[in-house]
PDB file of N, CA and C in Angstrom:
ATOM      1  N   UNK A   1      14.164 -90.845 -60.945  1.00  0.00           N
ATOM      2  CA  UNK A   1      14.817 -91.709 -59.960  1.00  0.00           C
ATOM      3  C   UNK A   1      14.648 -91.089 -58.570  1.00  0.00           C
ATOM      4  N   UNK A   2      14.027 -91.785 -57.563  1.00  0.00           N
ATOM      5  CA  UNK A   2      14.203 -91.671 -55.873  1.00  0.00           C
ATOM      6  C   UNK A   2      15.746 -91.006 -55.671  1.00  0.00           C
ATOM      7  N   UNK A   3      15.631 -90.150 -54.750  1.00  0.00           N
ATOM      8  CA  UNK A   3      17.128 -90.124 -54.012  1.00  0.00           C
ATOM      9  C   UNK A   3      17.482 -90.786 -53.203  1.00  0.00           C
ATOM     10  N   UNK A   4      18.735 -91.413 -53.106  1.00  0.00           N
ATOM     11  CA  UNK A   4      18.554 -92.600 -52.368  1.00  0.00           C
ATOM     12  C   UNK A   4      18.757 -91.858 -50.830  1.00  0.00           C
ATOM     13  N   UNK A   5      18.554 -90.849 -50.721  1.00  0.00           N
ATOM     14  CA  UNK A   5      18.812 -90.235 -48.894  1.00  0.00           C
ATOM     15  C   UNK A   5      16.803 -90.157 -48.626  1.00  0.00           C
ATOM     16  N   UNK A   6      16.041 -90.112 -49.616  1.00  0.00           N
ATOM     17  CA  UNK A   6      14.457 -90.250 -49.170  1.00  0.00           C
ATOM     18  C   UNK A   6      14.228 -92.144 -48.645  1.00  0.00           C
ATOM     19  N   UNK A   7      14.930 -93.178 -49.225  1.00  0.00           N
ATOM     20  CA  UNK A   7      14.678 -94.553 -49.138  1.00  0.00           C
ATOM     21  C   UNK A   7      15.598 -95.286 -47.966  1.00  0.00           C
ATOM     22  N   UNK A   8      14.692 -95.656 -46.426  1.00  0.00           N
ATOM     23  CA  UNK A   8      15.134 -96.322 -45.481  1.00  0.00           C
ATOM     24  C   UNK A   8      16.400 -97.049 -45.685  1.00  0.00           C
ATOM     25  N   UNK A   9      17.473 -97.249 -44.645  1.00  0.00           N
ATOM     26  CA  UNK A   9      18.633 -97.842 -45.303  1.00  0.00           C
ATOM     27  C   UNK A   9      19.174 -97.335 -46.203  1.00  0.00           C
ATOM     28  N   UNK A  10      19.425 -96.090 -46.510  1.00  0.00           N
ATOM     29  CA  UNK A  10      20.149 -95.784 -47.669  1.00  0.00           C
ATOM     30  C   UNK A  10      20.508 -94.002 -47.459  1.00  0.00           C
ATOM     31  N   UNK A  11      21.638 -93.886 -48.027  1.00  0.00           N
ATOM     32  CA  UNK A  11      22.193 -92.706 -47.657  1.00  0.00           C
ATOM     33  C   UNK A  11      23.690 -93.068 -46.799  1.00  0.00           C
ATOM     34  N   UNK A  12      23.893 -91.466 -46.067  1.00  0.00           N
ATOM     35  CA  UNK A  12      25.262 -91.800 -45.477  1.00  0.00           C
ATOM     36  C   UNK A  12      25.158 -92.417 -44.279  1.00  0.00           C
ATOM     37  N   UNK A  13      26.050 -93.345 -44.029  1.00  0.00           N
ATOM     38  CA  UNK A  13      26.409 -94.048 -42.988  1.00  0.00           C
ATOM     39  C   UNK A  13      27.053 -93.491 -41.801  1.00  0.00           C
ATOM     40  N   UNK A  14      25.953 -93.932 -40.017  1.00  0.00           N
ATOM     41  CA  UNK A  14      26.707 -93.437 -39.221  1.00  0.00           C
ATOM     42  C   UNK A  14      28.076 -93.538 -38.720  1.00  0.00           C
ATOM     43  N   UNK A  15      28.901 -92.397 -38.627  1.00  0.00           N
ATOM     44  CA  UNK A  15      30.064 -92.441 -38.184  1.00  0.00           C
ATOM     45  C   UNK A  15      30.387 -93.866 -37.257  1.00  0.00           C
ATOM     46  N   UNK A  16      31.598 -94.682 -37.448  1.00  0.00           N
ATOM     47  CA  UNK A  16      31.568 -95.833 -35.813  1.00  0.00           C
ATOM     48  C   UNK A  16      31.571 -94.922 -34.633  1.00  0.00           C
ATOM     49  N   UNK A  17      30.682 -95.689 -33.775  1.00  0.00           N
ATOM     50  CA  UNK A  17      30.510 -95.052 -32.596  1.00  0.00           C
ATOM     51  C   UNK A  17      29.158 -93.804 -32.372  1.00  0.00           C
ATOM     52  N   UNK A  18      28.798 -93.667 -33.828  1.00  0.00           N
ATOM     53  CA  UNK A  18      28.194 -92.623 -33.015  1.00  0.00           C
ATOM     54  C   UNK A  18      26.415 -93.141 -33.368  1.00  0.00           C
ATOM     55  N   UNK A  19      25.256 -92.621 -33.036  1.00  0.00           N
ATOM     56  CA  UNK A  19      24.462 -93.139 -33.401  1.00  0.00           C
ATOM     57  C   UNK A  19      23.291 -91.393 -34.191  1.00  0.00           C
ATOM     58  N   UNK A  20      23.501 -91.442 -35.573  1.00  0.00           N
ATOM     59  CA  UNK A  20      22.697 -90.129 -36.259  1.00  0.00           C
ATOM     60  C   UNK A  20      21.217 -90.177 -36.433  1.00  0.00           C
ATOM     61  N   UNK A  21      20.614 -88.966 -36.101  1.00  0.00           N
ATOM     62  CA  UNK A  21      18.958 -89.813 -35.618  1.00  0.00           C
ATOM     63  C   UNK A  21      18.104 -88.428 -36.112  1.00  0.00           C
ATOM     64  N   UNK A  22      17.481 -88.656 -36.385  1.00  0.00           N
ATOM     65  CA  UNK A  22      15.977 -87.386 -36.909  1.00  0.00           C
ATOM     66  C   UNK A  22      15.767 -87.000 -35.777  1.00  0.00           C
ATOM     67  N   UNK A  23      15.703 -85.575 -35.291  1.00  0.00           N
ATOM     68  CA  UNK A  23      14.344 -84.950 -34.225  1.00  0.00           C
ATOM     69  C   UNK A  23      14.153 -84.267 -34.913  1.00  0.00           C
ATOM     70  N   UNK A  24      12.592 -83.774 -33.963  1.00  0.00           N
ATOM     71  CA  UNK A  24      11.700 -82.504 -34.515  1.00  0.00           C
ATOM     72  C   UNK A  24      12.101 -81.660 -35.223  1.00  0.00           C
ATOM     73  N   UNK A  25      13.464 -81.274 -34.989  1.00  0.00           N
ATOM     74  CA  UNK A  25      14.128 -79.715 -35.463  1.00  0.00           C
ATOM     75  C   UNK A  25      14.966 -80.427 -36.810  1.00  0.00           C
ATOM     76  N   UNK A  26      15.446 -81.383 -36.949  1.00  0.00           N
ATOM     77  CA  UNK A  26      16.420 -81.838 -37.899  1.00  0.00           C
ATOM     78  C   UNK A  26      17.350 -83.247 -37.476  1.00  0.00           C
ATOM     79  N   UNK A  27      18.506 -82.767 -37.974  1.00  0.00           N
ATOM     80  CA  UNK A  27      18.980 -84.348 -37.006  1.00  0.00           C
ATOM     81  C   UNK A  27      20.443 -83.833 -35.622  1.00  0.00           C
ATOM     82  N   UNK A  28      20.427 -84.920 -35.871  1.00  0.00           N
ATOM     83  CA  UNK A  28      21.780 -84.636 -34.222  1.00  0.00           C
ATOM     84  C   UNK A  28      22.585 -85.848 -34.388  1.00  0.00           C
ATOM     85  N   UNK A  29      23.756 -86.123 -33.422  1.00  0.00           N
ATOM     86  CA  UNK A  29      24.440 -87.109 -33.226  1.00  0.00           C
ATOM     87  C   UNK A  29      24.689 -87.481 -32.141  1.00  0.00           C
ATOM     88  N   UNK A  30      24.970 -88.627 -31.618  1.00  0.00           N
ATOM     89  CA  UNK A  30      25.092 -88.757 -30.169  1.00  0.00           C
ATOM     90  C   UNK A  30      26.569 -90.033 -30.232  1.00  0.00           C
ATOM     91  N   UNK A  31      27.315 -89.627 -29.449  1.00  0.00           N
ATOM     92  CA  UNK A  31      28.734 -90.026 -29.351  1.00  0.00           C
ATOM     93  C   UNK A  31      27.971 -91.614 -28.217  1.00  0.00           C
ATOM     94  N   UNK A  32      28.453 -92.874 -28.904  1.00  0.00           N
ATOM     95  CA  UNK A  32      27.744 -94.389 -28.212  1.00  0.00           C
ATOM     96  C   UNK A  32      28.543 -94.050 -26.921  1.00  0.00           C
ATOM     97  N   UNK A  33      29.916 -93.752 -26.740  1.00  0.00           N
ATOM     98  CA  UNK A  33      31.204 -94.122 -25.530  1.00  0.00           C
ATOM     99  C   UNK A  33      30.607 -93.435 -24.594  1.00  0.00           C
ATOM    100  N   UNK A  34      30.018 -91.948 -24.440  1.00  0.00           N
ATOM    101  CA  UNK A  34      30.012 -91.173 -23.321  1.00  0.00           C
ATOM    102  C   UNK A  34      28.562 -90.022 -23.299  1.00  0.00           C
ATOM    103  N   UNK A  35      27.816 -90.876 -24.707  1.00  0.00           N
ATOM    104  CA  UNK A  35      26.480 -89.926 -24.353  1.00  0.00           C
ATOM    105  C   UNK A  35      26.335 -88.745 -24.681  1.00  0.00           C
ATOM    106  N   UNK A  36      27.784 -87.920 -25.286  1.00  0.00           N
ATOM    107  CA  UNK A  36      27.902 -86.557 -26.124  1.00  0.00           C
ATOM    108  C   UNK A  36      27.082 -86.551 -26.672  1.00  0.00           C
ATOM    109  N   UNK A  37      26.291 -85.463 -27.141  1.00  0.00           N
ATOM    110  CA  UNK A  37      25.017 -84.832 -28.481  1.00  0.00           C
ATOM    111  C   UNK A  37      25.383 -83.838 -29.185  1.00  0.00           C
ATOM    112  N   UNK A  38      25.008 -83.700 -29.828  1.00  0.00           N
ATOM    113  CA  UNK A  38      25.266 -82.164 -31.097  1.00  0.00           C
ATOM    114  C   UNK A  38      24.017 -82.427 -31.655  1.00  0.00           C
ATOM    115  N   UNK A  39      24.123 -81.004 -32.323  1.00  0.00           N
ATOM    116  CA  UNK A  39      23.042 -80.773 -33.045  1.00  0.00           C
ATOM    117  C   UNK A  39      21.805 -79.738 -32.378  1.00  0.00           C
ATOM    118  N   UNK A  40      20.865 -79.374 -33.422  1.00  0.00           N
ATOM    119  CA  UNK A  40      19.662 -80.251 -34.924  1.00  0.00           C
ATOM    120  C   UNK A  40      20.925 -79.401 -35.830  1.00  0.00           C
ATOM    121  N   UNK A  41      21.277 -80.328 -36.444  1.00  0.00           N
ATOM    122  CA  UNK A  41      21.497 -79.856 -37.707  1.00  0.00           C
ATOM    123  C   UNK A  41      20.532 -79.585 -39.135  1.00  0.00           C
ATOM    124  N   UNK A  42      20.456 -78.882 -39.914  1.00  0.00           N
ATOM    125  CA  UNK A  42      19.215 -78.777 -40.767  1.00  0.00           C
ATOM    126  C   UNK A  42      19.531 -80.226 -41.842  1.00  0.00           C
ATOM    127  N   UNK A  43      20.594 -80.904 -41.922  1.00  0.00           N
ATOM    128  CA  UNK A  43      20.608 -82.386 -42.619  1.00  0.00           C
ATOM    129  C   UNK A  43      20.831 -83.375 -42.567  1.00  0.00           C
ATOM    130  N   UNK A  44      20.811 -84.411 -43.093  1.00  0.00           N
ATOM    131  CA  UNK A  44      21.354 -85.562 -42.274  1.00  0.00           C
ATOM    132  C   UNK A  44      23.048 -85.812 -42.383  1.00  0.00           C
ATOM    133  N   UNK A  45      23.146 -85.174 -43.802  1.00  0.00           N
ATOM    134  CA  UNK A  45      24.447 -85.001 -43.655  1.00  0.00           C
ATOM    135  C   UNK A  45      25.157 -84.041 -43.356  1.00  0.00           C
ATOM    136  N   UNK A  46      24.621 -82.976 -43.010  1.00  0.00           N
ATOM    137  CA  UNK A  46      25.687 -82.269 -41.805  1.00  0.00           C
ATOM    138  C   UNK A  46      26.020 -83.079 -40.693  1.00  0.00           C
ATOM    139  N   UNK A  47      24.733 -83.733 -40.046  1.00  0.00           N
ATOM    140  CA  UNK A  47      24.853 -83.969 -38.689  1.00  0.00           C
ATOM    141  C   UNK A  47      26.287 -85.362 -38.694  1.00  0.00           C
ATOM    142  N   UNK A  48      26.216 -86.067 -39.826  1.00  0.00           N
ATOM    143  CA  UNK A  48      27.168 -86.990 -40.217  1.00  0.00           C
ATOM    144  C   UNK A  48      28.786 -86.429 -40.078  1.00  0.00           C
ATOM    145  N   UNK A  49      28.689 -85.166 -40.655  1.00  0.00           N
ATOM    146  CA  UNK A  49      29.952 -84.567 -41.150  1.00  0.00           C
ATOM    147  C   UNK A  49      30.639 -84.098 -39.987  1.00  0.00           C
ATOM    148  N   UNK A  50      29.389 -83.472 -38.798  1.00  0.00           N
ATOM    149  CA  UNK A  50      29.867 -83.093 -37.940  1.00  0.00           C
ATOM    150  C   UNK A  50      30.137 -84.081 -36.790  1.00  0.00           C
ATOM    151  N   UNK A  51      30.041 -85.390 -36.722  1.00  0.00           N
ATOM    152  CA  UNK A  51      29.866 -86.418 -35.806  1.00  0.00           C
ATOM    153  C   UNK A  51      31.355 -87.128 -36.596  1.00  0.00           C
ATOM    154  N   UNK A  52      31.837 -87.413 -37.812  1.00  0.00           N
ATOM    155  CA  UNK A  52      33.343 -87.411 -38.343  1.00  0.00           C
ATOM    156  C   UNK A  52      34.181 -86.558 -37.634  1.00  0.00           C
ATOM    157  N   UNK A  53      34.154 -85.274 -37.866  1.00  0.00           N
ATOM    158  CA  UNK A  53      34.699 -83.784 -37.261  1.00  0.00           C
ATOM    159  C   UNK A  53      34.877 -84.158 -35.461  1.00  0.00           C
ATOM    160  N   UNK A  54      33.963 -84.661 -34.872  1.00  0.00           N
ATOM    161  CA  UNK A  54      34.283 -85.210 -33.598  1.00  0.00           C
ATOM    162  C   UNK A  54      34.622 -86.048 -33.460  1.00  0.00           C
ATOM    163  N   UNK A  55      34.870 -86.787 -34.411  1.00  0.00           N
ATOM    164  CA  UNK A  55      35.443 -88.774 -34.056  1.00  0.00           C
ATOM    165  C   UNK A  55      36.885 -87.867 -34.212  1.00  0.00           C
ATOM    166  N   UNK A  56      37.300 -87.419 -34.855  1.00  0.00           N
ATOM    167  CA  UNK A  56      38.838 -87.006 -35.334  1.00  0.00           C
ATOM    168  C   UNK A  56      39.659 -85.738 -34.431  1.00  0.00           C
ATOM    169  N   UNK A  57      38.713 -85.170 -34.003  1.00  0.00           N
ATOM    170  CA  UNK A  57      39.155 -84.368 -32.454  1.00  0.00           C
ATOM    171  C   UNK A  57      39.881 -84.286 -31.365  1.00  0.00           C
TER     172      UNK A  57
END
């Protein structure tokens, strides 16, 4: 079976508000309201976990 985090559309969902995105190094997050960034995180779900961790801040 595929993992479903290798198949487009599928995997964890970005935090509201924020928009979670691949670069070169890994991924990052970027806060939609004010343009904040974090990151490369080495996964997609760190960068998720840590973009939660800032919605709740």
């Amino acid at each position: 079976m595929t993992d479903p985090h290798e198949r487009p559309g599928h995997g964890p969902a970005d935090p509201d508000g924020y928009l979670v995105e691949q670069v070169p190094d890994g991924y990052r997050w970027t806060c939609r309201a004010d343009g904040r960034t974090a990151g490369p995180f080495p996964s997609r779900e760190e960068a998720v976990s840590a973009a939660e961790a800032d919605q709740t801040a």
